[in-house]
Protein backbone atom coordinates (compact mmCIF):
# COMPACT_ATOMS: atom_id res chain seq x y z
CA UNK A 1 29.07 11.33 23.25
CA UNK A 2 31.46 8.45 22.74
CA UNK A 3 35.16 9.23 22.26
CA UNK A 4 36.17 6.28 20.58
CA UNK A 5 37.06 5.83 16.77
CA UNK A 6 35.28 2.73 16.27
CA UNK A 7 31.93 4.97 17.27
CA UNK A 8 29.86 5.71 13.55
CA UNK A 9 26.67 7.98 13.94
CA UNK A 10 23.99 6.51 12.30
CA UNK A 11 21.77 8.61 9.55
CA UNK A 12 19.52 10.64 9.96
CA UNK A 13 16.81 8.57 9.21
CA UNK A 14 17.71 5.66 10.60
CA UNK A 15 17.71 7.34 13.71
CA UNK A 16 14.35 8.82 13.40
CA UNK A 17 13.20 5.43 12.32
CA UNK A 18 12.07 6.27 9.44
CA UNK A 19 14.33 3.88 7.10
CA UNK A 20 15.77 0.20 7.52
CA UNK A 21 18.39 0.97 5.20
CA UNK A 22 19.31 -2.89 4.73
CA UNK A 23 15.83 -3.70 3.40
CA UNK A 24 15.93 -0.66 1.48
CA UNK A 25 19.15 -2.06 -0.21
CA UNK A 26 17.49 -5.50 -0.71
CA UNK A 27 14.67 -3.87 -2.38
CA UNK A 28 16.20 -1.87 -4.40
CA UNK A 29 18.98 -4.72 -5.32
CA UNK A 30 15.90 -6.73 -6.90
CA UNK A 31 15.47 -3.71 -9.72
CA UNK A 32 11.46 -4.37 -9.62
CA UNK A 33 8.74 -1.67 -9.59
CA UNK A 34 7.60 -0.89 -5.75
CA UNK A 35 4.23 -1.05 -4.17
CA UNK A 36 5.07 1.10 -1.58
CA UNK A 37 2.19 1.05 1.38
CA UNK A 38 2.05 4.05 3.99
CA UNK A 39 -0.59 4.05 6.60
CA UNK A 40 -1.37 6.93 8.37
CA UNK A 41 -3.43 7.93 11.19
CA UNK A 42 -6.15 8.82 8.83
CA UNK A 43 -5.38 7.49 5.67
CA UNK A 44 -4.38 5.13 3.11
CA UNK A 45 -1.11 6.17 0.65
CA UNK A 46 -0.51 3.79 -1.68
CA UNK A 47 2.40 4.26 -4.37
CA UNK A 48 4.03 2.70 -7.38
CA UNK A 49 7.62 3.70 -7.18
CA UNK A 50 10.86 3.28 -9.73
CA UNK A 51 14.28 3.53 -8.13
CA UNK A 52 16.28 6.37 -9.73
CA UNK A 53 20.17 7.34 -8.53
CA UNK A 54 18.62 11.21 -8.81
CA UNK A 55 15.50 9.82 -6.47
CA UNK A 56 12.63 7.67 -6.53
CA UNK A 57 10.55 7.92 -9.40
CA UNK A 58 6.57 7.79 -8.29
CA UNK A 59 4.71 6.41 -11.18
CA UNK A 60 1.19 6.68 -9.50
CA UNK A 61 0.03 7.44 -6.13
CA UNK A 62 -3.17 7.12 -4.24
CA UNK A 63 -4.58 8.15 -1.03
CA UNK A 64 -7.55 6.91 0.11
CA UNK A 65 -8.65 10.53 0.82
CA UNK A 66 -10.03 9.92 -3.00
CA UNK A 67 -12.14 6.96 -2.18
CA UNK A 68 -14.86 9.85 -0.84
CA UNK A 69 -15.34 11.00 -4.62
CA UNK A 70 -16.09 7.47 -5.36
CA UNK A 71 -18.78 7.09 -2.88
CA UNK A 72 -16.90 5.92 0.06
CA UNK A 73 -18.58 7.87 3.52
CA UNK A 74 -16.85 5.80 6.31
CA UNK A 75 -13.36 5.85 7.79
CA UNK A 76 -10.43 6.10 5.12
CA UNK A 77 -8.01 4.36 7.57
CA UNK A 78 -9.45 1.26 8.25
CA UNK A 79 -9.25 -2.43 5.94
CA UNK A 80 -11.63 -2.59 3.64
CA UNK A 81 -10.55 1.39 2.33
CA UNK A 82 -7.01 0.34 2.43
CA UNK A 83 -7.88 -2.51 0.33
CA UNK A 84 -10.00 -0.01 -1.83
CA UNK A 85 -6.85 2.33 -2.33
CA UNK A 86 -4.90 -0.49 -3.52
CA UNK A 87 -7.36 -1.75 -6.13
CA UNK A 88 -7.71 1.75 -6.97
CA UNK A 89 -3.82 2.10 -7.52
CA UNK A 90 -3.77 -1.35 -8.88
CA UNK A 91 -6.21 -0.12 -11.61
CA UNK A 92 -3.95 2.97 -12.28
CA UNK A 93 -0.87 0.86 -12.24
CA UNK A 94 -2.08 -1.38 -15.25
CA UNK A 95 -3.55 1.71 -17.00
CA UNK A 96 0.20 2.80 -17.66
CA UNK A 97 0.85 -0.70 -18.00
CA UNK A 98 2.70 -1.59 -14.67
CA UNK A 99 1.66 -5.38 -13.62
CA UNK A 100 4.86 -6.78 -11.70
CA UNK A 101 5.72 -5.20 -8.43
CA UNK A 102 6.45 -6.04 -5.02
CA UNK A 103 5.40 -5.10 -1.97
CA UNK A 104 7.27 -2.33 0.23
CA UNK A 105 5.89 -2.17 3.87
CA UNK A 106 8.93 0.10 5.16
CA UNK A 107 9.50 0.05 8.59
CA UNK A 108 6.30 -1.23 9.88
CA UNK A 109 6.24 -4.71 11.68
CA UNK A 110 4.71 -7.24 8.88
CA UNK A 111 1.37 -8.25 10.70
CA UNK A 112 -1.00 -10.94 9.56
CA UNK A 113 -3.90 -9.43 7.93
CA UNK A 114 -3.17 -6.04 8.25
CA UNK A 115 -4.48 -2.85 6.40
CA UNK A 116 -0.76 -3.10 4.76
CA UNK A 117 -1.59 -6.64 3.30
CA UNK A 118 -5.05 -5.58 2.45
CA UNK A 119 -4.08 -2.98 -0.12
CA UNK A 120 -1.50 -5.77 -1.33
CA UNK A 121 -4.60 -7.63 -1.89
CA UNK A 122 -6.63 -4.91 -3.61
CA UNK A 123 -3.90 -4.18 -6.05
CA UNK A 124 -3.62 -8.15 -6.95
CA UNK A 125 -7.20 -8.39 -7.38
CA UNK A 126 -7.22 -5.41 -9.92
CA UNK A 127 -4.71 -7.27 -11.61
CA UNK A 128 -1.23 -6.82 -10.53
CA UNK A 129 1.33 -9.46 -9.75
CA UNK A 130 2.46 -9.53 -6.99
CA UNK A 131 4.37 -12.31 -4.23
CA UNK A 132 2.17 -12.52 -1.70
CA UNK A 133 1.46 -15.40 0.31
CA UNK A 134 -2.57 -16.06 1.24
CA UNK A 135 -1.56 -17.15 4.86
CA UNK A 136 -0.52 -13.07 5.33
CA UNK A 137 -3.68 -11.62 3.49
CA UNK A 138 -6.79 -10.44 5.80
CA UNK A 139 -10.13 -12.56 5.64
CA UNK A 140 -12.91 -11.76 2.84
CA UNK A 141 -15.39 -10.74 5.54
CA UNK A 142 -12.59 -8.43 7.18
CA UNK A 143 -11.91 -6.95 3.72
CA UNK A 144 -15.49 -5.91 3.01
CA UNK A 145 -16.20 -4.74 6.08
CA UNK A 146 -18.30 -7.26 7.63
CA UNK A 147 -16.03 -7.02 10.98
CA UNK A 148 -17.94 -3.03 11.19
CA UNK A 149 -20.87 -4.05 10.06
CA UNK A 150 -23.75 -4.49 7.56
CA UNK A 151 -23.61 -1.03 6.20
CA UNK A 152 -19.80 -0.85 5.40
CA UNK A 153 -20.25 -4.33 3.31
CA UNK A 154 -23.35 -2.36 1.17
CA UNK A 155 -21.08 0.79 0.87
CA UNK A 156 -17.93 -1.66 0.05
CA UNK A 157 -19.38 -2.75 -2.92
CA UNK A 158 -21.04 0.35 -4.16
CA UNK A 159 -17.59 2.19 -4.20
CA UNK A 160 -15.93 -0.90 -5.72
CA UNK A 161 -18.59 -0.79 -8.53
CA UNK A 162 -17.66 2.76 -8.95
CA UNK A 163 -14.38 2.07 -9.14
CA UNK A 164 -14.83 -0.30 -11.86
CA UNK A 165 -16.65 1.40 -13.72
CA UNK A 166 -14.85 4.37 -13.21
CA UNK A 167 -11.95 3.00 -15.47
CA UNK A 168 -13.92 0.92 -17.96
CA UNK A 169 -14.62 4.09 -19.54
């Protein structure tokens, strides 16, 4: 351990890497509604949080675990779910009228066309707004599963349909 004053211990979290605490700040300095994106190692959380001094506020949350009530029989950790979870929050979101947000990625290393980017996606195609660039966003193909194969595409669109009509009702 270091014996000089000028020495400060980080947090806890920081040094768990858990938190970036600086684009915590920045995010939370913009006062806007997050989309907050967690991968796991076998599923999709998406979130809609509200910054709160007490602690964040989660408006609606989603795992992708739910996609299997909706039809969905393949991997819940893989693109084409994540971008189902986030159409599925998306859906939710507007339902209690949320439509601006941006996106929270946390401490993971932004990565073109990543499952992180394709529940962005999902969530602007059910009708949120938010920033994101196209360049970033995963192919169509990729996003329906075409990259797995022919199956997954079929099975995409069936639990998409679902979805839909799911909260048309």
């Amino acid at each position: 351990m270091a014996t000089n004053t000028n020495y400060s211990i980080k947090y806890r979290r920081r040094r768990e890497n858990k938190t970036n605490y600086k684009k915590r700040l920045n995010l939370l300095k913009s006062k806007s509604i997050r989309l907050v994106i967690r991968p796991t190692n076998k599923y999709i959380i998406a979130q809609l949080v509200d910054f709160h001094p007490d602690g964040d506020k989660i408006m609606c949350s989603v795992n992708s675990k739910e996609l299997k009530k909706l039809g969905w029989n393949i991997s819940c950790s893989n693109t084409p779910a994540a971008y189902l979870t986030g159409f599925l929050c998306g859906l939710k979101a507007i339902k209690i009228s949320n439509t601006d947000a941006i996106l929270d990625i946390g401490i993971k290393i932004s990565t073109k066309g990543s499952k992180i980017y394709a529940a962005g996606k999902g969530a602007v195609d059910a009708g949120m707004k938010i920033p994101l660039s196209d360049e970033i966003l995963p192919d169509e193909k990729r996003l329906k599963g075409g990259s797995i194969s022919e199956a997954t595409i079929k099975t995409f669109e069936q639990t998409l349909n679902n979805i839909k009509n799911s909260f048309s009702k």
